[in-house]
Protein backbone atom coordinates (compact mmCIF):
# COMPACT_ATOMS: atom_id res chain seq x y z
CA UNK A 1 13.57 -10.37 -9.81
CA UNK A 2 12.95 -12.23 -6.81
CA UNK A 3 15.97 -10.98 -4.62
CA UNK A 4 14.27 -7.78 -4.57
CA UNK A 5 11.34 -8.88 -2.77
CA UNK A 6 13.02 -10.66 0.26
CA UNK A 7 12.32 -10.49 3.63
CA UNK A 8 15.48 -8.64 4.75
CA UNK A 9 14.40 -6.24 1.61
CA UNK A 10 11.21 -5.61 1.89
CA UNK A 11 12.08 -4.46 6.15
CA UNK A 12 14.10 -2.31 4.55
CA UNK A 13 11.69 -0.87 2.16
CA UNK A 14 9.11 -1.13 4.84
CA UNK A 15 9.33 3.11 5.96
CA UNK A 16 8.60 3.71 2.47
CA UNK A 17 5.36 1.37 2.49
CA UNK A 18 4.57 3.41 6.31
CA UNK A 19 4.97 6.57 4.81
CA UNK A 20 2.90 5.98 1.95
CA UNK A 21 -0.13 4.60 3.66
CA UNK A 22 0.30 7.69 6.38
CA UNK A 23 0.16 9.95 3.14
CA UNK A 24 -3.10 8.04 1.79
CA UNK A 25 -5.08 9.05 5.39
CA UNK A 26 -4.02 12.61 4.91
CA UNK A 27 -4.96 12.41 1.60
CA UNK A 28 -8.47 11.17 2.24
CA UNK A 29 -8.93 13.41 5.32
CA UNK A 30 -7.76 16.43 2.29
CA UNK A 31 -10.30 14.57 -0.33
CA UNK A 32 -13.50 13.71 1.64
CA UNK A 33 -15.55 13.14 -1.50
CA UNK A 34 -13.41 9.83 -1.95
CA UNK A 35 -14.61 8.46 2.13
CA UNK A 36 -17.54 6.67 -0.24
CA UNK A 37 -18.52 4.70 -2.97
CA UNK A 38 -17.28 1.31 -4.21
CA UNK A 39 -13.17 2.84 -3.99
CA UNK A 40 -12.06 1.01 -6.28
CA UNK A 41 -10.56 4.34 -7.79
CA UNK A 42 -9.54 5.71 -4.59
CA UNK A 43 -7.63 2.70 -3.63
CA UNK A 44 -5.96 2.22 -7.38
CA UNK A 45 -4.87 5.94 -6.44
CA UNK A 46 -3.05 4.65 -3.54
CA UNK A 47 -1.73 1.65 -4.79
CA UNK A 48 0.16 3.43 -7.60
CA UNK A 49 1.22 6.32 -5.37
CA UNK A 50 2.85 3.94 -2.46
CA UNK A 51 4.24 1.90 -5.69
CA UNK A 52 5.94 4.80 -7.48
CA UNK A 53 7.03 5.81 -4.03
CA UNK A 54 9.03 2.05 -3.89
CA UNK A 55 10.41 2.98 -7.19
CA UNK A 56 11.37 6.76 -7.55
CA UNK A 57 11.89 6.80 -3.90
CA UNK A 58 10.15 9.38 -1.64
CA UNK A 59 10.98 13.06 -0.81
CA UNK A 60 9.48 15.60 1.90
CA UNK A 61 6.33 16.15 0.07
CA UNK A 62 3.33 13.56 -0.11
CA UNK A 63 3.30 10.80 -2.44
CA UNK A 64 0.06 12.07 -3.93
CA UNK A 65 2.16 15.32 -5.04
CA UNK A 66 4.33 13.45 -7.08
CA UNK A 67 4.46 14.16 -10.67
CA UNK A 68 4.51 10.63 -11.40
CA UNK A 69 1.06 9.84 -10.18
CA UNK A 70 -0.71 11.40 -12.98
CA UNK A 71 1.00 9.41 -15.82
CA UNK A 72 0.73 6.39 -13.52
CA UNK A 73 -3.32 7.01 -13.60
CA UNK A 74 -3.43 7.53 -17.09
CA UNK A 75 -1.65 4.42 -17.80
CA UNK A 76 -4.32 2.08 -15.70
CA UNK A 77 -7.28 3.93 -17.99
CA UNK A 78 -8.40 1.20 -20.07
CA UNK A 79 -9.14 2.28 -23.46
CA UNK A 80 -11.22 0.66 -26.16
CA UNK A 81 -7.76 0.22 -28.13
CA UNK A 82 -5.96 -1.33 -24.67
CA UNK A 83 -8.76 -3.63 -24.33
CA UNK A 84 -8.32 -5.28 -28.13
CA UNK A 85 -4.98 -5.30 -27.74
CA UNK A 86 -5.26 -7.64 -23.92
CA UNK A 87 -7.58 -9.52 -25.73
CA UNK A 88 -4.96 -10.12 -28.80
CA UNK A 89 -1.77 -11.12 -26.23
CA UNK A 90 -4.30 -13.74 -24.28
CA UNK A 91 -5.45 -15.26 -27.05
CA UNK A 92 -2.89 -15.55 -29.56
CA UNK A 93 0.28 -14.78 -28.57
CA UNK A 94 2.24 -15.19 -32.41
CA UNK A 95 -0.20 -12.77 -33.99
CA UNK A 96 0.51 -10.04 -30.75
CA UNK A 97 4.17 -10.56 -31.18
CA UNK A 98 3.99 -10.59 -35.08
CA UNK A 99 2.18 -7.41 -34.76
CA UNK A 100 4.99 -5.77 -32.59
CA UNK A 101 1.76 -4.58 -30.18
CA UNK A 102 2.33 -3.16 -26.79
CA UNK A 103 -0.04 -2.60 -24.54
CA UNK A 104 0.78 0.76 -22.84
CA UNK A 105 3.69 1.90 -25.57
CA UNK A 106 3.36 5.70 -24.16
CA UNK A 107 3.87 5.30 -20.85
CA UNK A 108 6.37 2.41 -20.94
CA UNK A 109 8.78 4.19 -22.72
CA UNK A 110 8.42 7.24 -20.25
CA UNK A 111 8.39 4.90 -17.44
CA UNK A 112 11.09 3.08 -18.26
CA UNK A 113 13.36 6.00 -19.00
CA UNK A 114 12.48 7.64 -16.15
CA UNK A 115 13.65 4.31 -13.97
CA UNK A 116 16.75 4.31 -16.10
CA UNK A 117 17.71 7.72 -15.35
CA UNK A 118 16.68 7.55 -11.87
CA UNK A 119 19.24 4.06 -11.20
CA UNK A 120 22.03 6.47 -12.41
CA UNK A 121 21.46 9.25 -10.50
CA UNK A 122 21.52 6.62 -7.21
CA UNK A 123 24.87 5.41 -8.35
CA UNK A 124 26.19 8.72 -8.26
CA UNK A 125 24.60 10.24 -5.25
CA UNK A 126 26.26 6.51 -3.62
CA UNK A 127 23.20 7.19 -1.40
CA UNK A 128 21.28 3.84 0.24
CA UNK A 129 17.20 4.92 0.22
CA UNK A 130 16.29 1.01 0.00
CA UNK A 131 13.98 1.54 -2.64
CA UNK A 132 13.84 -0.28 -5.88
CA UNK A 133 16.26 1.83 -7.60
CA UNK A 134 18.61 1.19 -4.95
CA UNK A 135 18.11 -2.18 -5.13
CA UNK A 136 18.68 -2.41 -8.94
CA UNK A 137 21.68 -0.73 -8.20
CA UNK A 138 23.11 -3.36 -5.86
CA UNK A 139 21.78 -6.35 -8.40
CA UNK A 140 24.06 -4.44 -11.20
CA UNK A 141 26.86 -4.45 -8.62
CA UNK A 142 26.56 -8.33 -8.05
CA UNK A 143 26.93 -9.04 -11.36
CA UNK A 144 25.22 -12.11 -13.63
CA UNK A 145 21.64 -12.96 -12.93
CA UNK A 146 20.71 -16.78 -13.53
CA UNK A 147 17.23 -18.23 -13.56
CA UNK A 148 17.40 -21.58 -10.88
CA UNK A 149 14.75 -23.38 -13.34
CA UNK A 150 16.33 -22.65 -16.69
CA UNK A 151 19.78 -21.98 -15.96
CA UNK A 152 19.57 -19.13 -18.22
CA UNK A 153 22.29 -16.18 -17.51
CA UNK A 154 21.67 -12.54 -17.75
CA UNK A 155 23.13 -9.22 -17.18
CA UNK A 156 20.64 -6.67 -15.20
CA UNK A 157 21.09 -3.71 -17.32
CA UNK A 158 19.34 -0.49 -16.70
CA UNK A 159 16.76 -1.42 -19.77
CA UNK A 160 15.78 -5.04 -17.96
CA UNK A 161 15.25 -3.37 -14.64
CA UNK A 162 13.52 -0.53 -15.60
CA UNK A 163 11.00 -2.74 -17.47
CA UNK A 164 10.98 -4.94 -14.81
CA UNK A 165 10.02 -2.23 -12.78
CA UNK A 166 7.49 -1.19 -15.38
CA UNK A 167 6.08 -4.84 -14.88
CA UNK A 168 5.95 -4.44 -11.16
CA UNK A 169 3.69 -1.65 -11.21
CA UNK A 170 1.48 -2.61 -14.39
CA UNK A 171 0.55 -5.94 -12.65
CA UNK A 172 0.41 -4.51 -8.73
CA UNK A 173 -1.78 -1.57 -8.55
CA UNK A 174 -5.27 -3.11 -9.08
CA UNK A 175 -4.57 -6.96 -7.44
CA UNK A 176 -3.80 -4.67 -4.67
CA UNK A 177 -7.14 -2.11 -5.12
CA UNK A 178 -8.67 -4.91 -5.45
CA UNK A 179 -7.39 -6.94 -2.45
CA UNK A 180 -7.90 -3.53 -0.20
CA UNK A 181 -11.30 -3.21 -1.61
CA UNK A 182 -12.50 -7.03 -0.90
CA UNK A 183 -11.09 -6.41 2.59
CA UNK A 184 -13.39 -3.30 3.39
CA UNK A 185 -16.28 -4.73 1.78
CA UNK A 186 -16.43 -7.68 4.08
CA UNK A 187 -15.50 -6.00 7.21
CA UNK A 188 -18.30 -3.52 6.20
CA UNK A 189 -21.16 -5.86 6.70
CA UNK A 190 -18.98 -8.07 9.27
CA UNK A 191 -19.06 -5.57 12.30
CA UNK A 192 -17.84 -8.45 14.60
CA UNK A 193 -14.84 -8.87 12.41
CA UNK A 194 -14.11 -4.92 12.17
CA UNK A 195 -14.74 -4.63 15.91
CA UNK A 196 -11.29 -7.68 15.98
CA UNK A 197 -9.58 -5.95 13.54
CA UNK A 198 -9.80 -2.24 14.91
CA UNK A 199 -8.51 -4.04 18.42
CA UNK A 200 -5.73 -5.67 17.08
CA UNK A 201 -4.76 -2.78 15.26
CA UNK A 202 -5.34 -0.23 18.20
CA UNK A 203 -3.36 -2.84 20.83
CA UNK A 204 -0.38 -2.49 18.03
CA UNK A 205 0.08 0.78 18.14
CA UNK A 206 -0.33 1.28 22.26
CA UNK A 207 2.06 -1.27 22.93
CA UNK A 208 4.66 0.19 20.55
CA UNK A 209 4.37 3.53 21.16
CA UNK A 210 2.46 4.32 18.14
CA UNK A 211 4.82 3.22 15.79
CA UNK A 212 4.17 0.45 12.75
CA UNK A 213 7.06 -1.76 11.80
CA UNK A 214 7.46 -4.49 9.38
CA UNK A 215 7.89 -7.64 11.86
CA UNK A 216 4.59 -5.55 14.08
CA UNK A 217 2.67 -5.53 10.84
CA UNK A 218 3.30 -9.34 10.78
CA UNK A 219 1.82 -10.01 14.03
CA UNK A 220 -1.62 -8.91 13.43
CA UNK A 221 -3.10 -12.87 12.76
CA UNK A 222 -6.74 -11.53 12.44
CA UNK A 223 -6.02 -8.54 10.07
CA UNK A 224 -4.17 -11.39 7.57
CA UNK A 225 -6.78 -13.88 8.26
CA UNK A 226 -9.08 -11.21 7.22
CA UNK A 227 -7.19 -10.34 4.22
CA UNK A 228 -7.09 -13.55 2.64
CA UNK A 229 -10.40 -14.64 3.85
CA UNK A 230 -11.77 -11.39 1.46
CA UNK A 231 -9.47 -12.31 -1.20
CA UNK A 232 -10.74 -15.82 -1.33
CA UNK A 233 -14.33 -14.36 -1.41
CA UNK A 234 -13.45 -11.44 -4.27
CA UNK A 235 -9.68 -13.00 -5.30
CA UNK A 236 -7.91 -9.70 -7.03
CA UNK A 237 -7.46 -12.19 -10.55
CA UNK A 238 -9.99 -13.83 -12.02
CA UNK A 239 -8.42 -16.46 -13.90
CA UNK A 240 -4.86 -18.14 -14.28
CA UNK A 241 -3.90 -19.26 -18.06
CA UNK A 242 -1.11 -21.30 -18.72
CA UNK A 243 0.00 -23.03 -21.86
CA UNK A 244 -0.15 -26.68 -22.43
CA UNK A 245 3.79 -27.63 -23.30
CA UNK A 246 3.18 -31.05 -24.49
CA UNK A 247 0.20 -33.65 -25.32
CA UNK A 248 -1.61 -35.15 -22.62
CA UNK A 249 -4.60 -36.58 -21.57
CA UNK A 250 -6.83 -35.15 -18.36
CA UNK A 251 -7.48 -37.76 -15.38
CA UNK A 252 -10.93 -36.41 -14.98
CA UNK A 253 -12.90 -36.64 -18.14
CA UNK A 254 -10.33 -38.32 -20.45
CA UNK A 255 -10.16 -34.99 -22.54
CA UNK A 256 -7.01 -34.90 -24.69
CA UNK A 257 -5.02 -32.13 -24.63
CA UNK A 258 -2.62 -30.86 -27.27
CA UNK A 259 0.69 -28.79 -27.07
CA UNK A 260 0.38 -25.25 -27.20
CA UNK A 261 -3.53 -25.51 -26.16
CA UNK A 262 -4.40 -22.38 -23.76
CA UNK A 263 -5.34 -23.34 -20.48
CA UNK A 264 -8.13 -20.77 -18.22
CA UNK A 265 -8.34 -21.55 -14.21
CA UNK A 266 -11.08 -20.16 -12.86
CA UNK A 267 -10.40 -18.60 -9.47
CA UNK A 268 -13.20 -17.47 -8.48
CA UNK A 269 -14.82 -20.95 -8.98
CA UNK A 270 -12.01 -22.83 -6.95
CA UNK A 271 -13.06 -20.32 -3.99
CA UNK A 272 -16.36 -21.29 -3.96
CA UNK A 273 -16.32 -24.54 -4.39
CA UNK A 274 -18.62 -25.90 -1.21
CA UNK A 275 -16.31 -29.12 -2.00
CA UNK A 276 -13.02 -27.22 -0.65
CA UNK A 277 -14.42 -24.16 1.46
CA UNK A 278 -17.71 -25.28 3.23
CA UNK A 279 -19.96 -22.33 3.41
CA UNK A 280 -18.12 -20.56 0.32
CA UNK A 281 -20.06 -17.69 0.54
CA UNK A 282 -20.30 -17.07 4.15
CA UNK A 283 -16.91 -14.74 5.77
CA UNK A 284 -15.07 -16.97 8.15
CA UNK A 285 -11.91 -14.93 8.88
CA UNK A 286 -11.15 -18.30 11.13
CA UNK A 287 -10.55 -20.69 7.64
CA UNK A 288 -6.77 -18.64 7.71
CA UNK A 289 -5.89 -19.19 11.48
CA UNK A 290 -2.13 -20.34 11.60
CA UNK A 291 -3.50 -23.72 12.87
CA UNK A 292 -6.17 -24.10 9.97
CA UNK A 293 -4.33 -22.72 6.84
CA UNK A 294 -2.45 -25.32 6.61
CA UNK A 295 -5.27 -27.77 5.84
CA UNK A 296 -6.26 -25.45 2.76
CA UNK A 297 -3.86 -27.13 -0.48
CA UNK A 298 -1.69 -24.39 -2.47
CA UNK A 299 -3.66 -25.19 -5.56
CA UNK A 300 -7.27 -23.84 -3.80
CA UNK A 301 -6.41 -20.58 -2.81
CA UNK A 302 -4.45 -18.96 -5.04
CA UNK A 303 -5.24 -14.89 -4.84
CA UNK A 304 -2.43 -13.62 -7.16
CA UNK A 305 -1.46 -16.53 -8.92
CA UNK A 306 0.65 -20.33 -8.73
CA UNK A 307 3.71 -21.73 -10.05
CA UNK A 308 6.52 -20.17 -11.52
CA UNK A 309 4.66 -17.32 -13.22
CA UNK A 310 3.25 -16.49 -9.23
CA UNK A 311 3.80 -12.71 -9.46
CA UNK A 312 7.12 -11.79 -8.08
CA UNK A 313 5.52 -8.61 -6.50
CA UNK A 314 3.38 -10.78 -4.33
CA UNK A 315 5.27 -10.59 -1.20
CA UNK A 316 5.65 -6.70 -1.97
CA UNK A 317 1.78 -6.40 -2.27
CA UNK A 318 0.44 -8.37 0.36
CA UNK A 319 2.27 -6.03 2.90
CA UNK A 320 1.34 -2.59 0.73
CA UNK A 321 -1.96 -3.99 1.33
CA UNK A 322 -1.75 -4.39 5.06
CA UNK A 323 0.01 -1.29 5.68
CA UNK A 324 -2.57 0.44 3.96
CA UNK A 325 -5.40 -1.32 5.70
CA UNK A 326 -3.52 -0.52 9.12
CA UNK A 327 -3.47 3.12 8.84
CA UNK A 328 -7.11 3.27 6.93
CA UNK A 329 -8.34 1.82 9.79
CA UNK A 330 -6.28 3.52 12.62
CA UNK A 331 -8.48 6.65 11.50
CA UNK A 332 -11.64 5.33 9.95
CA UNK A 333 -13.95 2.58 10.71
CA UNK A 334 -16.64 1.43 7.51
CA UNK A 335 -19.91 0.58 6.00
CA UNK A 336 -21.03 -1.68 3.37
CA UNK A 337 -24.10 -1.40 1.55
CA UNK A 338 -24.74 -4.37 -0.87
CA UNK A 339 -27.11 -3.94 -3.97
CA UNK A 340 -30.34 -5.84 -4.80
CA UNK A 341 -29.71 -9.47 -5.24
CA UNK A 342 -26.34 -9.56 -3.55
CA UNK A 343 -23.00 -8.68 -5.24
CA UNK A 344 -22.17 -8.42 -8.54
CA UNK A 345 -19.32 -8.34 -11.30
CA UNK A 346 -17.93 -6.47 -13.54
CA UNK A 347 -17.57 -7.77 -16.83
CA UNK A 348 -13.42 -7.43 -17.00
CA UNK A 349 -11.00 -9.03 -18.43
CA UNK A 350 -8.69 -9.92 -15.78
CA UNK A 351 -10.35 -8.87 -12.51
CA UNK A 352 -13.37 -9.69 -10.26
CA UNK A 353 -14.35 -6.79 -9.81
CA UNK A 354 -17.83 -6.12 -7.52
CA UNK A 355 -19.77 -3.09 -8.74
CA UNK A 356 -23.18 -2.95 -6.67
CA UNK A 357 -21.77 -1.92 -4.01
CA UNK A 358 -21.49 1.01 -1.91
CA UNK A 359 -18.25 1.45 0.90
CA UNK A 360 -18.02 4.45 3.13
CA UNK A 361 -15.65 5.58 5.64
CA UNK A 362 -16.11 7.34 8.95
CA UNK A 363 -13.35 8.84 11.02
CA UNK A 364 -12.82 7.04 14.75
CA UNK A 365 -13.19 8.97 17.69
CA UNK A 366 -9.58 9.92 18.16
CA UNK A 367 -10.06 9.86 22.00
CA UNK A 368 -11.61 6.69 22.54
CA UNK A 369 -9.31 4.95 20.35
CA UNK A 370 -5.93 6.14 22.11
């Protein structure tokens, strides 16, 4: 699915990203209850909004009136029965496929017909929107899909793109809660930082007449430094596991691995290792500069994943996430309050989640900021 997620594609889709994050300030300014707390819930509301917005497309009304956002919230509601079955697919993959388990049966099927009906319709209507059903659309229209790595040759029918678009949104909204979330909590106690970031932001949208594009959004150095900075300090996954594919022997240690052995990367551990980030714990937007990330290896910072099972959505995320952050703060400017003892986590089994703490927002003075 990577030809979706492009550069030339994702400008394209860009005014649907815009859009959505204008539509998440309206909604907050609607919803003032949700300026504080730790927004994690706020932010997952968002996330699957703007994404079902990439992948239904987007109409006159807001993305938090569409119909889709309540199944979407259902479906990210862990359950005691969800949580057995994660545990079941991570562990031992056989017994989950032996089982025939799915994780969210319900809403896949409703999902995934819903995609299926909606790539249709956009082949009729012969209508370019440049959203993800449009895309699928042009994929069926190329033809045969091949893998580079395996060679392996597929057709894209409606079923494998409407589950990969199921995929897409089951694995993006909470890396990117979580990434928006990690982002406000450090520029919450980092006033410095905010006071760079609300500049940067504020110079964008003088100089270009108050509009937000895609290759504008990629200018703004500090806001990505930030970004990534946060995510190394709360990364949106907590672990990568990959599967050992034949025997071998570890250089450090001399432990012997076996084939099929499950192998857990602890990400949180690599981005606070005083060995590779000096100061781990302190914020240091400056670590991400164009002239220092390139000293940090691809195997230390690694917020949403490595390798060939990276998350295709990545590219996709990372600029939901800055859009969002752009037009959040445009309007408001925060506060973090950190428990007793510094921050905590969540017990989860995927995400670092922080828990003692406590964001708000406050609207900018309109005036001063134009």
């Amino acid at each position: 699915m990577t030809p979706l997620f492009t550069s030339s594609k994702l400008k394209s889709m860009y005014y649907i990203i815009d859009r959505s994050a204008q539509d998440f300030v309206e909604y907050l300014n609607n919803n003032q209850e949700k300026l504080k707390g730790d927004m994690f819930n706020t932010l997952s509301t968002f996330s699957s909004a703007a994404i079902g917005a990439a992948v239904f497309g987007i109409g006159t009304e807001s993305i938090f009136n569409s119909p889709f956002l309540k199944m979407a919230q259902n479906a990210m509601t862990p359950t005691f029965s969800q949580n057995i079955k994660f545990v079941i697919s991570a562990f031992n993959g056989t017994l989950y496929k032996l089982l025939g388990i799915k994780l969210c049966k319900q809403h896949e099927e409703f999902f995934i017909g819903a995609v299926k009906q909606v790539i249709r319709q956009r082949e009729q209507e012969k209508i370019r929107r440049h959203d993800f059903a449009d895309l699928c659309v042009n994929i069926q229209n190329n033809g045969v899909l091949k893998d580079p790595d395996s060679g392996l040759e597929i057709y894209p029918t409606d079923e494998i793109l409407a589950a990969q678009a199921f995929f897409f949104f089951i694995a993006g909204v909470e890396p990117s809660a979580a990434a928006m979330q990690a982002t406000l909590i450090e520029l919450g106690r980092n006033p410095d930082a905010l006071k760079r970031v609300h500049d940067e932001i504020d110079s964008a949208f003088k100089k270009h007449n108050n509009t937000i594009t895609y290759d504008i959004i990629q200018e703004m150095e500090y806001l990505e430094m930030s970004l990534n900075e946060s995510m190394r300090i709360h990364p949106s996954v907590g672990y990568l596991t990959r599967e050992c594919v034949r025997d071998t022997v570890l250089p450090v240690g001399n432990i012997k691995v076996e084939k099929g052995t499950k192998i857990f990367t602890p990400l949180y551990e690599f981005h606070h290792d005083s060995n590779i980030f000096q100061d781990p714990q302190v914020f240091k937007p400056e670590r991400f500069s164009r002239k220092n990330r390139s000293t940090i290896a691809d195997n230390v910072f690694m917020p949403f994943g490595k390798g060939n099972r990276l998350c295709v959505g990545t590219r996709y995320a990372t600029l939901q996430v800055k859009a969002g952050l752009v037009h959040l703060l445009r309007n408001f400017t925060v506060k973090t309050e950190i428990g007793e003892g510094g921050i905590k986590y969540k017990k989860h089994h995927t995400q670092v989640r922080p828990y003692n703490v406590r964001i708000e927002l406050f609207p900018r003075n309109k005036e001063r900021i134009e």
